[in-house]
Structures are given as structure tokens and as C-alpha cells.
C-alpha atoms as a PDB file:
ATOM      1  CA  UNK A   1      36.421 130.232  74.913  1.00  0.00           C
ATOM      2  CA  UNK A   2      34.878 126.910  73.611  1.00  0.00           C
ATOM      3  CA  UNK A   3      32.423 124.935  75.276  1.00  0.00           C
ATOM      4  CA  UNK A   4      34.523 122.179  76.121  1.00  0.00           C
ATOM      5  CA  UNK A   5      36.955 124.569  77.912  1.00  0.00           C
ATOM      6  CA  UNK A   6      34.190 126.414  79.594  1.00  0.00           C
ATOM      7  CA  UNK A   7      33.087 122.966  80.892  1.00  0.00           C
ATOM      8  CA  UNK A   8      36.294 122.273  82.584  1.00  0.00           C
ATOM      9  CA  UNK A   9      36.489 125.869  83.966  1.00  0.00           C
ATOM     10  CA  UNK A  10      33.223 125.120  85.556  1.00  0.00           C
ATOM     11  CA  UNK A  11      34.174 122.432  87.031  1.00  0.00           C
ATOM     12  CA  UNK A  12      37.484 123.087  88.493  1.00  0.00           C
ATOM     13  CA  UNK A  13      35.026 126.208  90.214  1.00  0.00           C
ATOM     14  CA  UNK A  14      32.662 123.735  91.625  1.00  0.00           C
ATOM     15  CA  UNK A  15      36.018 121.434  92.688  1.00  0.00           C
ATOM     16  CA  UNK A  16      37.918 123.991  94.214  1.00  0.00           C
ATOM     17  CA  UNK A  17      34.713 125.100  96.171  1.00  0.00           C
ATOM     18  CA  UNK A  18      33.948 121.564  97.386  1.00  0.00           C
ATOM     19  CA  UNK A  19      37.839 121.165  98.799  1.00  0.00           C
ATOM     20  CA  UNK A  20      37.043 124.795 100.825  1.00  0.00           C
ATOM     21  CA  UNK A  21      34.843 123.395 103.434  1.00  0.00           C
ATOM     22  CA  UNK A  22      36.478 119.780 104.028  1.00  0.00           C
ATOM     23  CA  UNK A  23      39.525 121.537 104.795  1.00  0.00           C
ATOM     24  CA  UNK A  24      37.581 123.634 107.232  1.00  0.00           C
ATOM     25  CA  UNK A  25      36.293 120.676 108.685  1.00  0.00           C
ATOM     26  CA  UNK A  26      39.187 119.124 109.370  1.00  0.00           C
ATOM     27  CA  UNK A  27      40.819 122.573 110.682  1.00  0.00           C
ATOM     28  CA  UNK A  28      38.537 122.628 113.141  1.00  0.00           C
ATOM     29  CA  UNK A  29      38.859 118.356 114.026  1.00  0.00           C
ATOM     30  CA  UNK A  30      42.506 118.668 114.267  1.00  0.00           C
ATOM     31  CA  UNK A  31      42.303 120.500 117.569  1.00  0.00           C
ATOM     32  CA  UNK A  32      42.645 118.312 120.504  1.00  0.00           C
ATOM     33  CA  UNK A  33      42.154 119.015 124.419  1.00  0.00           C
ATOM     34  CA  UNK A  34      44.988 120.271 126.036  1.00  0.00           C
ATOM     35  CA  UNK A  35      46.097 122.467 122.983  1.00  0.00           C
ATOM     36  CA  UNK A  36      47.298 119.447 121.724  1.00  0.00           C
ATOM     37  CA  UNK A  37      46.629 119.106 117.805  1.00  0.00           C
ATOM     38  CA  UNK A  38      45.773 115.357 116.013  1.00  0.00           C
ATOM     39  CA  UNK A  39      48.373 114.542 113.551  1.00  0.00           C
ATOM     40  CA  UNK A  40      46.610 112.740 111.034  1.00  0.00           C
ATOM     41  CA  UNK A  41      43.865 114.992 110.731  1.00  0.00           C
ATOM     42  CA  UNK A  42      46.325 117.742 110.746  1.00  0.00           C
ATOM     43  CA  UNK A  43      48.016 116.086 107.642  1.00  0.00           C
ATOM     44  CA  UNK A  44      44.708 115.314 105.945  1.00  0.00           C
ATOM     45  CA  UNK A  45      43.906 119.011 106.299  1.00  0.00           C
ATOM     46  CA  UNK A  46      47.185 120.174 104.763  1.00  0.00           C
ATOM     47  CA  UNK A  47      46.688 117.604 101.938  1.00  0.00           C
ATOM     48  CA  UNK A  48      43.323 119.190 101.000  1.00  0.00           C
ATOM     49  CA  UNK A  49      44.334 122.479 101.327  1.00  0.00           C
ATOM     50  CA  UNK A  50      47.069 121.932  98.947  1.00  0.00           C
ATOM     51  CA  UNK A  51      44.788 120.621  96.732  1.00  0.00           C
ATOM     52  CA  UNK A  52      42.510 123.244  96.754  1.00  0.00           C
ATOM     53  CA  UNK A  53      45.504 125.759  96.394  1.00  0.00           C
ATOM     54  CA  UNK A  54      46.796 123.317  93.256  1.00  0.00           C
ATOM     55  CA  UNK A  55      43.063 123.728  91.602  1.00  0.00           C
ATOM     56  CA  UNK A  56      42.780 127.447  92.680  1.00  0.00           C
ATOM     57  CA  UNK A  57      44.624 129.048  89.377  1.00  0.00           C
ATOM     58  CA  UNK A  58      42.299 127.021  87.305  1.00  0.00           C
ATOM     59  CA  UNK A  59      39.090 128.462  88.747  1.00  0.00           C
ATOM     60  CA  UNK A  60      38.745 131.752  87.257  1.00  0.00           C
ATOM     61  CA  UNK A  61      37.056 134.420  89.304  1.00  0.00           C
ATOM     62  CA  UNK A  62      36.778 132.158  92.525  1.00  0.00           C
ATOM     63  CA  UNK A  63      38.507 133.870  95.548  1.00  0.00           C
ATOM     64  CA  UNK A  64      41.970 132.893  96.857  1.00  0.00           C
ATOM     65  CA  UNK A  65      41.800 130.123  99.312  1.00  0.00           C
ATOM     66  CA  UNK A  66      42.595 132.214 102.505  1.00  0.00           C
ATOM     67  CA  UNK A  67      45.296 130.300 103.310  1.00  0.00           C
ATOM     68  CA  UNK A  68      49.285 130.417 102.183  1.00  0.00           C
ATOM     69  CA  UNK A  69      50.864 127.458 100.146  1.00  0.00           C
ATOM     70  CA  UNK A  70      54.275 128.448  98.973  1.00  0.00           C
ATOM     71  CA  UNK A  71      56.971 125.850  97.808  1.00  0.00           C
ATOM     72  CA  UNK A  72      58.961 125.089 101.090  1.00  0.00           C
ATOM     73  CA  UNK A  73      55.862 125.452 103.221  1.00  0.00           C
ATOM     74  CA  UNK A  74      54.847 122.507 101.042  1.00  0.00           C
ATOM     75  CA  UNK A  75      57.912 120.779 101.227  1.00  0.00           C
ATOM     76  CA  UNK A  76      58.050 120.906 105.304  1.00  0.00           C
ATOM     77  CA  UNK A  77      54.310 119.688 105.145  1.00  0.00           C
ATOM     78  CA  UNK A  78      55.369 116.865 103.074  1.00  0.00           C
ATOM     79  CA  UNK A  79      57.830 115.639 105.191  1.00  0.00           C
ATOM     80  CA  UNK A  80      55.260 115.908 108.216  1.00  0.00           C
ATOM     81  CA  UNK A  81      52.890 113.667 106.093  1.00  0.00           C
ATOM     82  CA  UNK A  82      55.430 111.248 105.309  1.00  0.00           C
ATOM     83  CA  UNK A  83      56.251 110.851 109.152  1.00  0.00           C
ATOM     84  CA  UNK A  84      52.732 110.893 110.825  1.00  0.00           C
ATOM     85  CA  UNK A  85      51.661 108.152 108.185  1.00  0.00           C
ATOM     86  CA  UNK A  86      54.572 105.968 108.888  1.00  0.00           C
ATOM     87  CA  UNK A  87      54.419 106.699 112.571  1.00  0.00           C
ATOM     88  CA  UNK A  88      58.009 108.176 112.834  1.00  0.00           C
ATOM     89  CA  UNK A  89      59.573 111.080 114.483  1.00  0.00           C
ATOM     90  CA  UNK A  90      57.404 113.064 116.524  1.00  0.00           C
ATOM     91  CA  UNK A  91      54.330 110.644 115.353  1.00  0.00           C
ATOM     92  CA  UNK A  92      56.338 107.261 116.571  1.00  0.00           C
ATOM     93  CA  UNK A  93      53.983 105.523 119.048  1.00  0.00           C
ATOM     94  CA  UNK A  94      55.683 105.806 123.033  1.00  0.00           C
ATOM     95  CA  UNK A  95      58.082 103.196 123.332  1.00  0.00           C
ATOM     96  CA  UNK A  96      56.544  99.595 125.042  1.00  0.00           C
ATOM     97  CA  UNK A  97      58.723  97.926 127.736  1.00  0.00           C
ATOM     98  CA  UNK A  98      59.762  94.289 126.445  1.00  0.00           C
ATOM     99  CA  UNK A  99      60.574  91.939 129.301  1.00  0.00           C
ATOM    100  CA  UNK A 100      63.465  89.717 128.171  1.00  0.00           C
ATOM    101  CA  UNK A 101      64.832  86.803 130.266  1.00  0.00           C
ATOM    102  CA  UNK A 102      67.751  84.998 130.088  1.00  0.00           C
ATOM    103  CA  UNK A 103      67.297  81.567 128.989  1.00  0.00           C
ATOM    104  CA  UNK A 104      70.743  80.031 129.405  1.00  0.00           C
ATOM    105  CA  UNK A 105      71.104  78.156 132.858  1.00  0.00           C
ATOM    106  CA  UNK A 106      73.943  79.994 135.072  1.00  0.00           C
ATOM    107  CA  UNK A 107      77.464  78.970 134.799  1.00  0.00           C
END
């Protein structure tokens, strides 16, 4: 292997590594009381664990993540993303009453 090549290696290691233990963190953040779990952080979690899985193949010798991405896993998580960051779906804000009032005098 040339140096160049062995330089990258190294640092897709050192990468992948320093994605492991954000992705912790934000395992761990996601988890609300009640059982209930933050979306956002749940979706920044998946995003760097996906990333981490991406780098993994690249970063010879370095354990597997310890976590599954397959295709449609990623696909479903995708669509999650998409709807927490634009607030739709089950991440649309509760609904707010609007008072309207009738402007026209009575007939």
C-alpha cells in the first residue's frame, strides 16, 4: 500500500471512531421521561450512525459498529428524518385552536 493510501486508511479509522461515541451520546439523549423518545435527537442519532456504518468498510481492522444498517432500514429512517425536520406526521406540532368571527353584520 502507498503512503498516500495508508494516510486515508488512517484516517477513515480515526473518523469512524470519532462518529462511535456521538452516536452513543445521542442514544442515550434521545430517551425522554415517560418512555417517550425525542425525535430530533433520535434522527440525529440515526444520521450518525449511518455515517459511521457508511465509513465502516473503509476502516480496515476497526470493529463493526454494533449496530444494523441495511438498505430499507435506511430507507424507513430516511423518511422519519424527512418528517421530524419538517414537523409532519407523527412530528406535526398539536393542532392550535384559531378563533374566527364572522365579520359580516346579520341579515
Amino acid at each position: 500500500m502507498n503512503e498516500p493510501t495508508t494516510a486515508r486508511t488512517r484516517e477513515h479509522a480515526m473518523m469512524y471512531t470519532e462518529l462511535l461515541d456521538p452516536a452513543a451520546r445521542l442514544h442515550t439523549l434521545r430517551r425522554l421521561e415517560g418512555g417517550f423518545v425525542d425525535p430530533r435527537v433520535s434522527a440525529a442519532m440515526h444520521a450518525v450512525r449511518f455515517a459511521a456504518t457508511i465509513l465502516w468498510p473503509t476502516a480496515p481492522h476497526m470493529p463493526p459498529p454494533g449496530y444494523r444498517q441495511d438498505s430499507e432500514g435506511i430507507l424507513e429512517l430516511i423518511a422519519h428524518w424527512r418528517e421530524a425536520a419538517l414537523e409532519i406526521g407523527e412530528f406535526a406540532p398539536p393542532p392550535t385552536l384559531r378563533l374566527v368571527s364572522d365579520t359580516a353584520p346579520p341579515a
